[in-house]
Protein backbone atom coordinates (compact mmCIF):
# COMPACT_ATOMS: atom_id res chain seq x y z
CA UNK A 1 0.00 0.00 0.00
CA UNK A 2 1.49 3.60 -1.37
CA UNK A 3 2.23 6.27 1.66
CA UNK A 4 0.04 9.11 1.61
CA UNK A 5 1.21 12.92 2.88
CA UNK A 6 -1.94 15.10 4.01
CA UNK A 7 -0.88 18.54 3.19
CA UNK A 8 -2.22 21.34 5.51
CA UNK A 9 -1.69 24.82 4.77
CA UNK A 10 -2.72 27.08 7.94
CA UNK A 11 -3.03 30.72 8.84
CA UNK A 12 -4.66 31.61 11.82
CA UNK A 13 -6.96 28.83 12.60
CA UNK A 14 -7.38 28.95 16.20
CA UNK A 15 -8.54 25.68 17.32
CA UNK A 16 -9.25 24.42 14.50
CA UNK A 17 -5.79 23.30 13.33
CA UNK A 18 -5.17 21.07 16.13
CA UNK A 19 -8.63 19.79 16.08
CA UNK A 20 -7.98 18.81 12.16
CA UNK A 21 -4.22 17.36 12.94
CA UNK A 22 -5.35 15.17 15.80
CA UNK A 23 -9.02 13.83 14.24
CA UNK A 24 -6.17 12.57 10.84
CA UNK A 25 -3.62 10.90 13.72
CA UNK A 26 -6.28 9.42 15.95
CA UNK A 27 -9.45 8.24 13.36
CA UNK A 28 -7.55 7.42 10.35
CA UNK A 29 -7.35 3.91 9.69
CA UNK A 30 -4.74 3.97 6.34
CA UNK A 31 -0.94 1.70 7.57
CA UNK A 32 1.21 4.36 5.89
CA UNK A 33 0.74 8.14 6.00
CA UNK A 34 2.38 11.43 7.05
CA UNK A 35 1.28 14.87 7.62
CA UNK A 36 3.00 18.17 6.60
CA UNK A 37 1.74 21.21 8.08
CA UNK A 38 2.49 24.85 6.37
CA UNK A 39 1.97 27.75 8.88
CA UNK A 40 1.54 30.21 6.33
CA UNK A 41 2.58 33.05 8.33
CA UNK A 42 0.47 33.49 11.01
CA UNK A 43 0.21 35.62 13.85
CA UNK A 44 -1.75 33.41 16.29
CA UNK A 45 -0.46 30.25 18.52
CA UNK A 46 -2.42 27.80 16.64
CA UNK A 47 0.84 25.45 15.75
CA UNK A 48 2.61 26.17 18.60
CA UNK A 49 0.91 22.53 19.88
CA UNK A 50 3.68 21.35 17.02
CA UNK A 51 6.67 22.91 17.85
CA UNK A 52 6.94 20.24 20.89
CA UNK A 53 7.84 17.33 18.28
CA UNK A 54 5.23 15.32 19.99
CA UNK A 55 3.33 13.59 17.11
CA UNK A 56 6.33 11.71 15.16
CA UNK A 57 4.57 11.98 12.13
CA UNK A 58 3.80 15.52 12.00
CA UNK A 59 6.41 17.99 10.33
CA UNK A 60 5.71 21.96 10.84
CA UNK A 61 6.45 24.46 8.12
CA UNK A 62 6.71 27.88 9.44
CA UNK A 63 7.08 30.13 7.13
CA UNK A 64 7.74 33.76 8.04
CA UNK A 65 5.07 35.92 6.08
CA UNK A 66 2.20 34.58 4.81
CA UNK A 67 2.25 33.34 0.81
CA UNK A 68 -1.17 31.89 0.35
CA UNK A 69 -2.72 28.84 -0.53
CA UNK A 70 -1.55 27.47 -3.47
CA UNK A 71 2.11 28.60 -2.48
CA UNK A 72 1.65 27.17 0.58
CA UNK A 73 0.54 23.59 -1.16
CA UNK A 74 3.20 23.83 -3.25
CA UNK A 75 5.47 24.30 -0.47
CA UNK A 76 4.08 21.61 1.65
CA UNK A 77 4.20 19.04 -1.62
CA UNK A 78 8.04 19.49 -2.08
CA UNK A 79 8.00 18.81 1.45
CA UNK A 80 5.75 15.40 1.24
CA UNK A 81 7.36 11.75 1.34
CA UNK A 82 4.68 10.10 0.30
CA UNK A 83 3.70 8.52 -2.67
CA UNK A 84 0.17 9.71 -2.67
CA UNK A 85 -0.90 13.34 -1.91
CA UNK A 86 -3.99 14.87 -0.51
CA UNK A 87 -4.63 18.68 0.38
CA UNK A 88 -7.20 19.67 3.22
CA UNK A 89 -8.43 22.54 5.12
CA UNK A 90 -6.78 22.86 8.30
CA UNK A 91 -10.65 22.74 9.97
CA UNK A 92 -11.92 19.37 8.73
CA UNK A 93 -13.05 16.25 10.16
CA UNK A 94 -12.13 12.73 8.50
CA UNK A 95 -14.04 9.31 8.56
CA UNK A 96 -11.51 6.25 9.17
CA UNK A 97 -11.59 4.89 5.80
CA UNK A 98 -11.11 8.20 4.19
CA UNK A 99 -7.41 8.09 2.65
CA UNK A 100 -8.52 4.26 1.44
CA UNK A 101 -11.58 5.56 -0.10
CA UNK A 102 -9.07 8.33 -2.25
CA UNK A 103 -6.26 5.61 -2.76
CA UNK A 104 -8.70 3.38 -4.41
CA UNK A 105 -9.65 5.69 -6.92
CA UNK A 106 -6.28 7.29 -7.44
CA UNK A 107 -5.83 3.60 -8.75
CA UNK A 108 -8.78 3.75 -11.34
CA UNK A 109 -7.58 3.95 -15.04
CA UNK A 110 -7.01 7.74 -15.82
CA UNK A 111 -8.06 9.60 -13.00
CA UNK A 112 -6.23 12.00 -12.16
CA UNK A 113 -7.21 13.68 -8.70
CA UNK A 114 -10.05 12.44 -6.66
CA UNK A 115 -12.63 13.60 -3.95
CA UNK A 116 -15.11 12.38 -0.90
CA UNK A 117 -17.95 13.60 0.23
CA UNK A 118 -17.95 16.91 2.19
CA UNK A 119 -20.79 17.11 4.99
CA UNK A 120 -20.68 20.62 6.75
CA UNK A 121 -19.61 19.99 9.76
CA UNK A 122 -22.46 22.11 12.10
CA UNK A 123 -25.01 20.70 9.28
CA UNK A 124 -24.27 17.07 8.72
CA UNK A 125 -27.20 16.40 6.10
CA UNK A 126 -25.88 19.32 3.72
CA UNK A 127 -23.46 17.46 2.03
CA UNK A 128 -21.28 18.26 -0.86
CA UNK A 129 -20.66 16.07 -3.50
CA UNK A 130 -20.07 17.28 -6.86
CA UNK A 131 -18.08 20.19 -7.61
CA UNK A 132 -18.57 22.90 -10.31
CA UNK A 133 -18.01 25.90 -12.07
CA UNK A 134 -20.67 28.16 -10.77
CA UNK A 135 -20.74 31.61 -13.12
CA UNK A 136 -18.87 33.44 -15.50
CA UNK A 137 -15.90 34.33 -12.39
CA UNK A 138 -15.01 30.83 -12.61
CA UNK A 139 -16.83 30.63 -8.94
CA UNK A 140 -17.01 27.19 -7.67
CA UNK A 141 -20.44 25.62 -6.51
CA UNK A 142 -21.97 22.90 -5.08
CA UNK A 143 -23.97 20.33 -7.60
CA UNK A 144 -26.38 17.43 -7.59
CA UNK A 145 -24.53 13.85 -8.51
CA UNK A 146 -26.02 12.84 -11.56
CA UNK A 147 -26.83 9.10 -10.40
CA UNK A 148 -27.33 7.29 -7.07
CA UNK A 149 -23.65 5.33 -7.56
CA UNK A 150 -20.93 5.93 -5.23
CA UNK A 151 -17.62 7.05 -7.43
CA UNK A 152 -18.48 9.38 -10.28
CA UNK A 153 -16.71 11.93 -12.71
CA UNK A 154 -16.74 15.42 -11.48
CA UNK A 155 -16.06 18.95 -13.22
CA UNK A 156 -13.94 20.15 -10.29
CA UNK A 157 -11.71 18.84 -7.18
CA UNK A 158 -12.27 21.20 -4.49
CA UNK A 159 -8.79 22.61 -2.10
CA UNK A 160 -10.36 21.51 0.78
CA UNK A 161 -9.97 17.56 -0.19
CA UNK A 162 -7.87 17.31 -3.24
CA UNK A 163 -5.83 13.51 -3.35
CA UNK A 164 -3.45 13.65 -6.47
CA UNK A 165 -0.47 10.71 -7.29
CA UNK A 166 3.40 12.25 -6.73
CA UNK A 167 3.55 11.16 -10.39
CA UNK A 168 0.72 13.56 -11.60
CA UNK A 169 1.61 16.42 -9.08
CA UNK A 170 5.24 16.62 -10.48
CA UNK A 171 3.95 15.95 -14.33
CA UNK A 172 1.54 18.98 -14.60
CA UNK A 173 4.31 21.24 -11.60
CA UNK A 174 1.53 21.68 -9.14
CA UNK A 175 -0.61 24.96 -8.39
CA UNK A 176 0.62 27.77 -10.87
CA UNK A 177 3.11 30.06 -8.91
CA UNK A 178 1.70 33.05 -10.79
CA UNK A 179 -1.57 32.91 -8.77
CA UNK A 180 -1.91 35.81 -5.79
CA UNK A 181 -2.61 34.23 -2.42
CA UNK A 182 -6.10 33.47 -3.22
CA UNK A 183 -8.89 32.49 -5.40
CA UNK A 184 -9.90 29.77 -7.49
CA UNK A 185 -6.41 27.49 -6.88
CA UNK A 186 -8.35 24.75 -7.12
CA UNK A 187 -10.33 25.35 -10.48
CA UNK A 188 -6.73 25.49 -11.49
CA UNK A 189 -5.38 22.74 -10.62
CA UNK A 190 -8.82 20.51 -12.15
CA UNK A 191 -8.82 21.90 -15.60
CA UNK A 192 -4.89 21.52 -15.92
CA UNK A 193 -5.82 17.86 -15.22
CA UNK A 194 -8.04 17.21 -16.74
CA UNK A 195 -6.93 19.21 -20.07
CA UNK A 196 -3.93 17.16 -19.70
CA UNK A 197 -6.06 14.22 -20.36
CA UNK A 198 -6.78 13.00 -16.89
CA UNK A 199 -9.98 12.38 -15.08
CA UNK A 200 -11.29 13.88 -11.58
CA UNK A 201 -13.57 11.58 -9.43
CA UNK A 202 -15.77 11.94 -6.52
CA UNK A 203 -16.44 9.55 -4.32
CA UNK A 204 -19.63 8.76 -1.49
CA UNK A 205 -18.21 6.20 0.06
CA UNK A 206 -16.65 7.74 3.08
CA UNK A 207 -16.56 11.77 4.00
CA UNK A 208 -14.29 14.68 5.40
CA UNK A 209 -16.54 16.46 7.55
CA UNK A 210 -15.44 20.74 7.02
CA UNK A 211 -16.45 24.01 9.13
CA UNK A 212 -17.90 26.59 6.76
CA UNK A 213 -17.01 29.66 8.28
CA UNK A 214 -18.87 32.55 8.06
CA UNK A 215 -15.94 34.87 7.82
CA UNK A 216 -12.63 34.73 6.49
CA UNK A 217 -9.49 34.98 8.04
CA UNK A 218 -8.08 37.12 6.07
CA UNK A 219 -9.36 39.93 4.08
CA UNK A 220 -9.79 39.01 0.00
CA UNK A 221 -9.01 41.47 -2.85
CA UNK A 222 -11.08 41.74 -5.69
CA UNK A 223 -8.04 42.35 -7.43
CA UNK A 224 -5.92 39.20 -7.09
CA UNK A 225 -8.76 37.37 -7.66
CA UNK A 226 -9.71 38.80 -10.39
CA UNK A 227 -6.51 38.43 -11.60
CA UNK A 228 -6.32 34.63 -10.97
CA UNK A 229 -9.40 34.25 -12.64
CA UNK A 230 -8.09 36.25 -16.12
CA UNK A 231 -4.96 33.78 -15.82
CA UNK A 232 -6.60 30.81 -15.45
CA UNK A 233 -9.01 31.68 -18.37
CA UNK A 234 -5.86 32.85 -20.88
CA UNK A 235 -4.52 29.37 -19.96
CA UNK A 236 -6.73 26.76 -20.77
CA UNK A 237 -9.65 28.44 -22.83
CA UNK A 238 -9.83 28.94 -26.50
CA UNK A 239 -10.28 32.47 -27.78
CA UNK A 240 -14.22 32.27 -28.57
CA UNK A 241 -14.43 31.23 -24.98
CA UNK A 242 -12.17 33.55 -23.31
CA UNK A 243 -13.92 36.67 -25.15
CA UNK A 244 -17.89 35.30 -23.82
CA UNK A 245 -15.69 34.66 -19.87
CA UNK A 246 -14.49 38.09 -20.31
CA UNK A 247 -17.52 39.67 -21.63
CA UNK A 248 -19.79 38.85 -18.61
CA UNK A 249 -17.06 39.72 -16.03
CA UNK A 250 -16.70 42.57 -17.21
CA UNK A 251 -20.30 43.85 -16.14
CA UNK A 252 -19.61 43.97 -12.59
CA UNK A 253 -15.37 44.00 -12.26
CA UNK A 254 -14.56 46.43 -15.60
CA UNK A 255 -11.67 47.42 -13.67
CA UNK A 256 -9.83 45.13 -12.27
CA UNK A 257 -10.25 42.83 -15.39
CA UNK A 258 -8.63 45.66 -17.60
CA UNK A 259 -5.34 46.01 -14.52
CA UNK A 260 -5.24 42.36 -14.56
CA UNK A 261 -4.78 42.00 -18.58
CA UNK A 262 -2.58 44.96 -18.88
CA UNK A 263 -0.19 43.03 -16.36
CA UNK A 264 -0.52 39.57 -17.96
CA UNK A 265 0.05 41.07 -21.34
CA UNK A 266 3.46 42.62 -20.28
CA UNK A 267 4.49 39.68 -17.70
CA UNK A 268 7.29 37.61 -19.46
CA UNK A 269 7.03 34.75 -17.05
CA UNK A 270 3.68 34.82 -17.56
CA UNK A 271 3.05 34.52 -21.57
CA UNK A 272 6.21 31.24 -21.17
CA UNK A 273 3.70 29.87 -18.42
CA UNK A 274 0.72 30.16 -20.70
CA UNK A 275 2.74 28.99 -23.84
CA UNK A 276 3.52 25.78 -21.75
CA UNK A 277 -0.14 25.25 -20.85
CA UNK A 278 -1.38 25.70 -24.46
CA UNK A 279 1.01 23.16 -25.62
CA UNK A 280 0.49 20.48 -23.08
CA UNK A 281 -3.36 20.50 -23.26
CA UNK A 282 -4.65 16.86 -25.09
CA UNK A 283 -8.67 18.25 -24.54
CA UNK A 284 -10.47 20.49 -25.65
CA UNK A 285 -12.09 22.60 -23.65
CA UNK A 286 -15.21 22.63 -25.35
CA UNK A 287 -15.52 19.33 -24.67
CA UNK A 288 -15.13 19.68 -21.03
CA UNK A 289 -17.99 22.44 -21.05
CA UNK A 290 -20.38 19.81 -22.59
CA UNK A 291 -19.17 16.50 -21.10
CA UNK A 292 -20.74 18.44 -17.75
CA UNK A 293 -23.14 20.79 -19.36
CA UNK A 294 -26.03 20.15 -16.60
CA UNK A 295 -23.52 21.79 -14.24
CA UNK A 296 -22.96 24.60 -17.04
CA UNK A 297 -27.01 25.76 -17.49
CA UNK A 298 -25.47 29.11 -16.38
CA UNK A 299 -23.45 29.10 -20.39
CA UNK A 300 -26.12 30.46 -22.42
């Protein structure tokens, strides 16, 4: 049985971190795993529970000013043993079986990240299942499964649970570095997967329970993720496409869409990053669009 890493970025989680680290030591049932924690900068005592080596299978990541989320995945992936990799939330709640659940479909033919269940964890009977582009910002939403089975193909892996092989993670380089802190990471990461030919699956047959918080814990610019969302469309959508994304965003964010493609137009780094993308896709993304159109009835 492959090793698996569980990746947890953190900044300022209170209780919540230490809650998350010990329901993965003490509930998980999987021989072989690891957990890498990234403090991303912080000002609270939330890992300081870590710093006393206690738990041999917990390594702490401090890093001195905060980078975000994807940077802070990133970071916590080059530091991951494992064969197997799986992102969370640093305020979730596993099942026992959860990291067998992933494993088993990381070992279907051609999938290429996979996914539980996600009940809320103060409103057990609102689960999540399938995951979905939501509206023209690339916003990520909640959708019905499309049959009563318990693995299925999904549009999207969400941050919060994301299980990927080392193999895949180092073929397609992870979250793009461009990205600001945060916003839409994970949209990212699925349709670089799953452009590359690769699958995403969701499975019902075990759960990681997560706290929905009503406010964030840091404050969110418009701006970066506005930006984020420009980049991710230059990258994998075709120019009919990208004009309609643009289009609609540019109703309510005329602004910030117009300073985000002024900057992406003269970034250097940026245009190699997107010439990489192009040239590694294998799908259209057309196809993608209609393969999961019933989550798309917002595309008119």
């Amino acid at each position: 049985m492959k090793k698996f890493s569980v990746i947890i970025p953190t900044y300022n989680e209170g209780d919540w971190l230490q809650k998350t680290v010990l329901s993965v030591l003490k509930q998980t049932d999987y021989p072989e795993f690891d957990i890498v924690v990234v403090s991303d900068g912080g000002n609270d005592d939330s890992a300081d529970f870590l710093k006393k080596k206690v738990f041999s299978q917990v390594e702490l990541i401090e890093l001195p000013e905060s980078v975000g989320a994807p940077h802070a995945r990133n970071i916590g992936a080059a530091a991951a043993t494992g064969e197997y990799f799986v992102f969370i939330d640093s305020h979730m709640i596993p099942e026992p079986n959860w990291l067998q659940e992933l494993a088993a479909q990381l070992e279907m033919p051609n999938i290429g990240a996979a996914t539980l269940k996600i009940p809320d964890v103060n409103d057990p009977e609102n689960v999540g299942v399938v995951y979905a582009l939501g509206d023209f910002t690339l916003n990520p939403t909640w959708g019905v499964p499309r049959e009563d089975i318990s693995v299925q193909l999904t549009p999207l892996i969400p941050g919060g649970c994301c299980a990927i092989t080392r193999e895949i993670w180092e073929e397609i380089g992870g979250f793009d570095p461009g990205l600001c802190r945060w916003g839409r990471e994970d949209v990212e990461l699925s349709l670089k997967i799953w452009a590359r030919g690769y699958d995403l699956s969701t499975s019902q047959n075990s759960a990681i329970a997560h706290y929905f918080k009503e406010d964030c814990n840091f404050e969110i610019s418009w701006d970066e993720v506005i930006y984020n969302i420009a980049r991710i469309i230059l990258c994998f959508f075709d120019d009919e496409w990208r004009d309609h994304f643009f289009g609609e965003i540019q109703i309510d964010f005329a602004a910030e869409l117009d300073s985000a493609l002024k900057k992406l137009s003269e970034d250097s780094e940026f245009l190699e990053y997107q010439k990489i993308q192009k040239e590694s896709l294998s799908r259209d993304i057309n196809k993608y669009l209609t393969e999961f159109s019933e989550y798309h009835s917002w595309i008119t």
